[in-house]
C-alpha atoms as a PDB file:
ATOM      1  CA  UNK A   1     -18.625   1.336 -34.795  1.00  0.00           C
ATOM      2  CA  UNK A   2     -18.026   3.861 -37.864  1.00  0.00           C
ATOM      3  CA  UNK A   3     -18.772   7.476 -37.309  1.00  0.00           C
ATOM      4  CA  UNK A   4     -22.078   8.474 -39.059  1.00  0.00           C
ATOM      5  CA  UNK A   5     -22.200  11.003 -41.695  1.00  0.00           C
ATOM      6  CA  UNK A   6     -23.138  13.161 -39.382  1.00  0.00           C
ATOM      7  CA  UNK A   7     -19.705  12.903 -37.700  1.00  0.00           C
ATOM      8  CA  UNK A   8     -20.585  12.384 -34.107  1.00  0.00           C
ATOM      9  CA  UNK A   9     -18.065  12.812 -31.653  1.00  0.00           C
ATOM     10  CA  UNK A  10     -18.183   9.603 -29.735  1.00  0.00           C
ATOM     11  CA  UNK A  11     -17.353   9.617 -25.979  1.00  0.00           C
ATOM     12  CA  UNK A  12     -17.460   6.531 -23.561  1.00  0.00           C
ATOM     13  CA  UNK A  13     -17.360   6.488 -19.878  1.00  0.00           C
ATOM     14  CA  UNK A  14     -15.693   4.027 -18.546  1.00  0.00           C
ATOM     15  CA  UNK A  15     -13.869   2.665 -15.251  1.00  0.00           C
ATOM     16  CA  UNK A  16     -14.689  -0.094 -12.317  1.00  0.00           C
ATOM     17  CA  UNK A  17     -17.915  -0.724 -11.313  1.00  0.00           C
ATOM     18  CA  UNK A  18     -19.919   1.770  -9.077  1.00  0.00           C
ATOM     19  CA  UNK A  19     -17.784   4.749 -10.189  1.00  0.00           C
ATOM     20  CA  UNK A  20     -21.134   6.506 -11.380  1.00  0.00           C
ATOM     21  CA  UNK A  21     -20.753   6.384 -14.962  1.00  0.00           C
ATOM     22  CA  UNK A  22     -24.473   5.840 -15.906  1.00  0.00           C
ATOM     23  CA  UNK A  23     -25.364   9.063 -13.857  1.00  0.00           C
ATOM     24  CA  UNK A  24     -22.418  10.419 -15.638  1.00  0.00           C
ATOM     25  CA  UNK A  25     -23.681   9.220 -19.301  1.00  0.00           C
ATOM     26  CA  UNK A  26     -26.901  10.998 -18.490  1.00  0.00           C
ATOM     27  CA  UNK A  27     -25.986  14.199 -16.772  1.00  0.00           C
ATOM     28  CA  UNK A  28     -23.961  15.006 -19.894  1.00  0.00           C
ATOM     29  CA  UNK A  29     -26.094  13.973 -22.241  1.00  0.00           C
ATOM     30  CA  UNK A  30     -28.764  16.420 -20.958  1.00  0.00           C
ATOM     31  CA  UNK A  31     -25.904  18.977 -20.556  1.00  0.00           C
ATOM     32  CA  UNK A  32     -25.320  18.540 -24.393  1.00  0.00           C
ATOM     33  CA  UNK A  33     -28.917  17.696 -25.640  1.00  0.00           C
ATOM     34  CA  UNK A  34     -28.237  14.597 -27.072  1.00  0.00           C
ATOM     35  CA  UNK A  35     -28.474  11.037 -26.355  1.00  0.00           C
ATOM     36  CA  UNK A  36     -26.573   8.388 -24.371  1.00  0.00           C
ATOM     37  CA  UNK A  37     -26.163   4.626 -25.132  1.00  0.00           C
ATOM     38  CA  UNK A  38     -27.319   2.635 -21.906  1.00  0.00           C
ATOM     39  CA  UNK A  39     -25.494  -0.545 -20.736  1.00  0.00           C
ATOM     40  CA  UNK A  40     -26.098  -3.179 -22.653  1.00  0.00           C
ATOM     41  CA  UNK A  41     -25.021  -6.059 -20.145  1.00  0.00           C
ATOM     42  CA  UNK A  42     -27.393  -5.011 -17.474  1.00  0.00           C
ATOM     43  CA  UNK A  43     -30.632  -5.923 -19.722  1.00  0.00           C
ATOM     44  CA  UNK A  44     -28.608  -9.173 -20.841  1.00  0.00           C
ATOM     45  CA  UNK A  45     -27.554 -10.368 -17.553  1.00  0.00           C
ATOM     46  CA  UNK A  46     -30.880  -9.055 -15.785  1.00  0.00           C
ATOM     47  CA  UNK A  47     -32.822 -11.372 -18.583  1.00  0.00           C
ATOM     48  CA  UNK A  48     -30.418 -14.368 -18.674  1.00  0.00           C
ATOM     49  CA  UNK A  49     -31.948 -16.760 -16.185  1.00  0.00           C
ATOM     50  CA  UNK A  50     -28.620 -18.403 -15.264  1.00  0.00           C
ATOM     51  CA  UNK A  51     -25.408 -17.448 -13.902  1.00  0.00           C
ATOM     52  CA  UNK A  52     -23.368 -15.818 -17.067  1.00  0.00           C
ATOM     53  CA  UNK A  53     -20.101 -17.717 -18.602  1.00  0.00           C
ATOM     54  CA  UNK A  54     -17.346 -16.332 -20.418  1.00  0.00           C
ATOM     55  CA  UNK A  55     -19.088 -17.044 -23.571  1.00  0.00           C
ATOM     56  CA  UNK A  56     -22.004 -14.537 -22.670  1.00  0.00           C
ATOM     57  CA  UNK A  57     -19.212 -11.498 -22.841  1.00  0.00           C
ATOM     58  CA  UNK A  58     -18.680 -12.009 -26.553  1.00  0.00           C
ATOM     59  CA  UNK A  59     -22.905 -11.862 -26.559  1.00  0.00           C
ATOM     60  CA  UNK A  60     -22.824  -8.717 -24.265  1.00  0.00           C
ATOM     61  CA  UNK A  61     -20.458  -6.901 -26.571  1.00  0.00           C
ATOM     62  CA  UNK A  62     -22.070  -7.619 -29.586  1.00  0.00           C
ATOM     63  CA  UNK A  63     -25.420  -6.053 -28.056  1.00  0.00           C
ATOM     64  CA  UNK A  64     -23.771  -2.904 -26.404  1.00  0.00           C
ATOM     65  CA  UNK A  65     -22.443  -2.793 -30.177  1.00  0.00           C
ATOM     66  CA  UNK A  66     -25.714  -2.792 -31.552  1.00  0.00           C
ATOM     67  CA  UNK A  67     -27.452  -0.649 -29.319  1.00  0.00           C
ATOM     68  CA  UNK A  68     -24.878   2.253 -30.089  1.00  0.00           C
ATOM     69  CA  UNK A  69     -25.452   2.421 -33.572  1.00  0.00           C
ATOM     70  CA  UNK A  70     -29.380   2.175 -33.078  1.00  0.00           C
ATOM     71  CA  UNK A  71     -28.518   5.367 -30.837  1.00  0.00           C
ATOM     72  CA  UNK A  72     -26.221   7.376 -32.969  1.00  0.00           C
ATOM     73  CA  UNK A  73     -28.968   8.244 -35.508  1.00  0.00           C
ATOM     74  CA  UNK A  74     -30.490  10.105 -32.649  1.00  0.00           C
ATOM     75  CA  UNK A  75     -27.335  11.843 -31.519  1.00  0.00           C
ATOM     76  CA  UNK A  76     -26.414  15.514 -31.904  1.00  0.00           C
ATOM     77  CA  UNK A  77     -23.008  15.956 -32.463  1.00  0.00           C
ATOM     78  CA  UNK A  78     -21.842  13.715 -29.147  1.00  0.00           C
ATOM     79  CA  UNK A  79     -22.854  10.516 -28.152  1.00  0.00           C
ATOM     80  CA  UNK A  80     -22.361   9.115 -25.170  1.00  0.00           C
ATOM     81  CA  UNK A  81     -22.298   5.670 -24.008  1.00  0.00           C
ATOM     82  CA  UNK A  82     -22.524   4.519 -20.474  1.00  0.00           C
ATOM     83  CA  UNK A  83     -20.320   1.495 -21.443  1.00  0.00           C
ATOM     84  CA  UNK A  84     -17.959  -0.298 -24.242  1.00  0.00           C
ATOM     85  CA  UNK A  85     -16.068  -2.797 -24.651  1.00  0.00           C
ATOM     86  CA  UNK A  86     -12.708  -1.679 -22.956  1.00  0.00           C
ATOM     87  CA  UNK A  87     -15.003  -2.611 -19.605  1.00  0.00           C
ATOM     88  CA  UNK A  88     -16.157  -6.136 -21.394  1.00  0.00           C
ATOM     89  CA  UNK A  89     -12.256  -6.979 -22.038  1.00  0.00           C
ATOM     90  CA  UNK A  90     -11.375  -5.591 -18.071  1.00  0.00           C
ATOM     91  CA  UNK A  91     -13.452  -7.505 -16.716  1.00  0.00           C
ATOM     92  CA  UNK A  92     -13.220 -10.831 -19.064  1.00  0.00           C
ATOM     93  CA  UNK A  93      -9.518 -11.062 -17.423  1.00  0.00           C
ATOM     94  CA  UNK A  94     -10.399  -9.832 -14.615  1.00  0.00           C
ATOM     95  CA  UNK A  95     -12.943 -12.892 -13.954  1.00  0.00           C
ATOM     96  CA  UNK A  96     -11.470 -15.691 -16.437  1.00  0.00           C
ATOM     97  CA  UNK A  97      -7.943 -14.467 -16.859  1.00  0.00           C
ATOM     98  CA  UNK A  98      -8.320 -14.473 -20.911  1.00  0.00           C
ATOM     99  CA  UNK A  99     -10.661 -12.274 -23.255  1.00  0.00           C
ATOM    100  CA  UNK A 100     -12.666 -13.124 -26.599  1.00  0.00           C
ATOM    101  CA  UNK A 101     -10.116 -11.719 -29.679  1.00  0.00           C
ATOM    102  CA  UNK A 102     -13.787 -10.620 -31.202  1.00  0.00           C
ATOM    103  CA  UNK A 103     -13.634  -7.468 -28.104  1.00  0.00           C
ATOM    104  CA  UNK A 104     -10.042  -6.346 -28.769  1.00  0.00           C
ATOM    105  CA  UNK A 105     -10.615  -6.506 -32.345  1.00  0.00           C
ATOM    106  CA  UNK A 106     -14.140  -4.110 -32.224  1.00  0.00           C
ATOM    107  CA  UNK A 107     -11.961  -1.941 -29.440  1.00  0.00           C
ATOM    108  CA  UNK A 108      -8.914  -1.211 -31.470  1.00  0.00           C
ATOM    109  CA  UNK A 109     -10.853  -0.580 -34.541  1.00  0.00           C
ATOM    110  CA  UNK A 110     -13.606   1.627 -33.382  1.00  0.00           C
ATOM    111  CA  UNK A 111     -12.093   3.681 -30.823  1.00  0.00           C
ATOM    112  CA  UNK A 112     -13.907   6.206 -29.109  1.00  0.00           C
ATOM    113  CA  UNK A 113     -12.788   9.806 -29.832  1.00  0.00           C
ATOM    114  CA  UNK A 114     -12.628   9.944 -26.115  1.00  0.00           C
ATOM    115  CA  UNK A 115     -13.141   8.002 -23.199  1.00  0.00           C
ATOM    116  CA  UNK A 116     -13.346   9.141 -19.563  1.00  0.00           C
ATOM    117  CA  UNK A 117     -12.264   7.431 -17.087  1.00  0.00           C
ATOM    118  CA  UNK A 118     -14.045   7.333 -13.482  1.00  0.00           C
ATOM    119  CA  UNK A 119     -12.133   6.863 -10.363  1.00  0.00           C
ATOM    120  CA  UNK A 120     -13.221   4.720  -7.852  1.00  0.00           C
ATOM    121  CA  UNK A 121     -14.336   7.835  -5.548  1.00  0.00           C
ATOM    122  CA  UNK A 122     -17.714   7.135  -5.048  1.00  0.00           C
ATOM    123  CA  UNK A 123     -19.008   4.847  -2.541  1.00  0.00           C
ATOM    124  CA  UNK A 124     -19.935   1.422  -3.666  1.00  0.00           C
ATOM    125  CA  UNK A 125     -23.540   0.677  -4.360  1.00  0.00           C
ATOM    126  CA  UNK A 126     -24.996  -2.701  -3.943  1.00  0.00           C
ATOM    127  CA  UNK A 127     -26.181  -3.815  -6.909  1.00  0.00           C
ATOM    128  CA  UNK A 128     -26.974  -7.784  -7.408  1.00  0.00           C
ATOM    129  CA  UNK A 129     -24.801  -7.350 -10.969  1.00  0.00           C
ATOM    130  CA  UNK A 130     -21.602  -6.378  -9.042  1.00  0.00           C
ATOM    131  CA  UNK A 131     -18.641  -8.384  -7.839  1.00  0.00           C
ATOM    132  CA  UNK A 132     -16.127  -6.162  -6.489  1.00  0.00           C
ATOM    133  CA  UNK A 133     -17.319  -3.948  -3.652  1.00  0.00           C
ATOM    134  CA  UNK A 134     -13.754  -3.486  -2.067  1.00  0.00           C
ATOM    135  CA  UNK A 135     -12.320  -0.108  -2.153  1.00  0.00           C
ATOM    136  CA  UNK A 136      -8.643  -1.916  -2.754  1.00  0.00           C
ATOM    137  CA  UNK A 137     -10.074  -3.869  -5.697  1.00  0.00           C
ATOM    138  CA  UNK A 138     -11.829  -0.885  -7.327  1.00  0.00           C
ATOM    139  CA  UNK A 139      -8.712   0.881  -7.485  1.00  0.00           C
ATOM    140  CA  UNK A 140      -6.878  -1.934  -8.642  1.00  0.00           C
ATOM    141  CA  UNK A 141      -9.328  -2.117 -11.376  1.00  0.00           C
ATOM    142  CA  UNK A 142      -9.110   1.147 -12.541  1.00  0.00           C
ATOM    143  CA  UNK A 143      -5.363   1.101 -12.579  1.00  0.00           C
ATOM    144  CA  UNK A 144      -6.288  -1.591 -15.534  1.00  0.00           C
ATOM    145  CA  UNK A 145      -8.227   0.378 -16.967  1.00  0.00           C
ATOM    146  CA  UNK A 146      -5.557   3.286 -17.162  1.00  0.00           C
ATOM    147  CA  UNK A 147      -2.706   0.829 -18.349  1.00  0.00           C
ATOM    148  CA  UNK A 148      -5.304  -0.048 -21.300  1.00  0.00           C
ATOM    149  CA  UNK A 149      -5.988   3.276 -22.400  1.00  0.00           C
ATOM    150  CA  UNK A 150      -2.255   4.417 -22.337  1.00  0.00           C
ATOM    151  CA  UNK A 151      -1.302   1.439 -24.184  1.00  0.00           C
ATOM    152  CA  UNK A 152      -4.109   1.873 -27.174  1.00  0.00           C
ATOM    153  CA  UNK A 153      -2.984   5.402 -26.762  1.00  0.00           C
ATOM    154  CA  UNK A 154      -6.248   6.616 -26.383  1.00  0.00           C
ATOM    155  CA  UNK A 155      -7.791  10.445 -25.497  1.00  0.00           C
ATOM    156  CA  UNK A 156      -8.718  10.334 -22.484  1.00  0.00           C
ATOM    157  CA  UNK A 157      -9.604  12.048 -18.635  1.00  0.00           C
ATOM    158  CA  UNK A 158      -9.735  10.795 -15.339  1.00  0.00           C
ATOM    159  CA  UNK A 159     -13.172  11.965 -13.815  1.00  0.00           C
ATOM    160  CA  UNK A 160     -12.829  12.437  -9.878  1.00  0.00           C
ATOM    161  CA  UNK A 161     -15.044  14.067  -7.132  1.00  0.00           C
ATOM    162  CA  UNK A 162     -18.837  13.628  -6.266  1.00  0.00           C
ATOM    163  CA  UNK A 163     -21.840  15.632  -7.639  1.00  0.00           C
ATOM    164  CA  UNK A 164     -21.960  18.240  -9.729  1.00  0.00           C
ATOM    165  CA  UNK A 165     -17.779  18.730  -9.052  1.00  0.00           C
ATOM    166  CA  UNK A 166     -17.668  15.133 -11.107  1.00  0.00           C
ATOM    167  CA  UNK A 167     -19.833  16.655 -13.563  1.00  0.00           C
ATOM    168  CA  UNK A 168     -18.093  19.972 -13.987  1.00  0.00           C
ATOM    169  CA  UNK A 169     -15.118  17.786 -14.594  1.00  0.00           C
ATOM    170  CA  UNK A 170     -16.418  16.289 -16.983  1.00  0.00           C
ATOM    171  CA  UNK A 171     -17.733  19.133 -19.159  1.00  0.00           C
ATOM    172  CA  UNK A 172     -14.245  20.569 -18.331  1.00  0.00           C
ATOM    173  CA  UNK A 173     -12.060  17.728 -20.320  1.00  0.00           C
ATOM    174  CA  UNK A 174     -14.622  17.946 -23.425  1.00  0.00           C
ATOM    175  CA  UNK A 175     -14.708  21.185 -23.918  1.00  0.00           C
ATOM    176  CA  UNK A 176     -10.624  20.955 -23.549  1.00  0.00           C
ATOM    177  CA  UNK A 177     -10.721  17.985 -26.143  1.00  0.00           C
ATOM    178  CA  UNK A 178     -13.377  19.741 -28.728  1.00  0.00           C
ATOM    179  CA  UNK A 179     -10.801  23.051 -28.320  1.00  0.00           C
ATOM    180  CA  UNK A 180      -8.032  21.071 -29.362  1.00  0.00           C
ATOM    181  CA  UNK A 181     -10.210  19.288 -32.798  1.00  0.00           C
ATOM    182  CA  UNK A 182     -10.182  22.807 -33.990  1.00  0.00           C
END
């Protein structure tokens, strides 16, 4: 994903499952009066009709893919997507122990300027699209996730507390990262 003309600043929220990044994507993007990219995977899987297979993912990432550049011409200088593909490659090992060289590829060369991270400090939700409801797992997910974005040596924050705190948090470490662009 290439920055538009418009140079966007392009963050992604990101971390285990349940960590409330969609209310996260949507509380900033009001905050900011701009846009947010949804989750791609959810209307894929929801409209799949079968159980999904490793070979869905490289599907899935192609769509959330899509879907964010569709978005970006209606962003206002930050765009924020629920999801990318640092959760598609996670969670590909995670589940099958390998991931699709198409995700790393699209990861490595369309970074996000910066991603935040959620803990796992929310209570898990049920949701019939989610597989690991344990606290233990979640936070040995999202030590993953960390380990990725160190190694890419990516920008980001880790986003902790509940509510508005979470949110405040949030606004905190872009305004931080938008002082330091200047």
């Amino acid at each position: 994903m290439e920055k538009s003309s418009k140079n966007i600043l392009r963050i992604a929220i990101t971390g285990p499952e349940s960590t409330g990044k969609t209310t996260l994507a949507k509380s900033l993007a009001q905050h900011y009066h701009t846009v947010w990219v949804p989750e791609y995977a959810r209307e894929y899987l929801e409209n799949l009709g079968r159980e999904y297979v490793f070979y869905d993912l490289e599907e899935i990432a192609k769509g959330q893919i899509e879907l964010e550049k569709q978005m970006l011409h209606n962003a206002k200088n930050i765009l924020f997507a629920d999801t990318e593909l640092l959760v598609i490659k996670i969670w590909s090992i995670y589940k099958y122990g390998t991931y699709d060289s198409f995700i790393l590829e699209n990861i490595l060369h369309n970074p996000y300027d910066l991603y935040l991270l959620t803990y796992p400090d929310l209570p898990w939700e049920y949701d019939p699209l989610r597989e690991a409801p344990s606290e233990e797992e979640r936070k040995r997910i999202f030590d993953i996730y960390e380990t990725e974005l160190k190694k890419y040596n990516f920008n980001y924050c880790t986003i902790k507390e509940q509510g508005q705190k979470r949110i405040n948090n949030a606004i905190n470490c872009i305004e931080k990262f938008i002082f330091k662009q200047f």
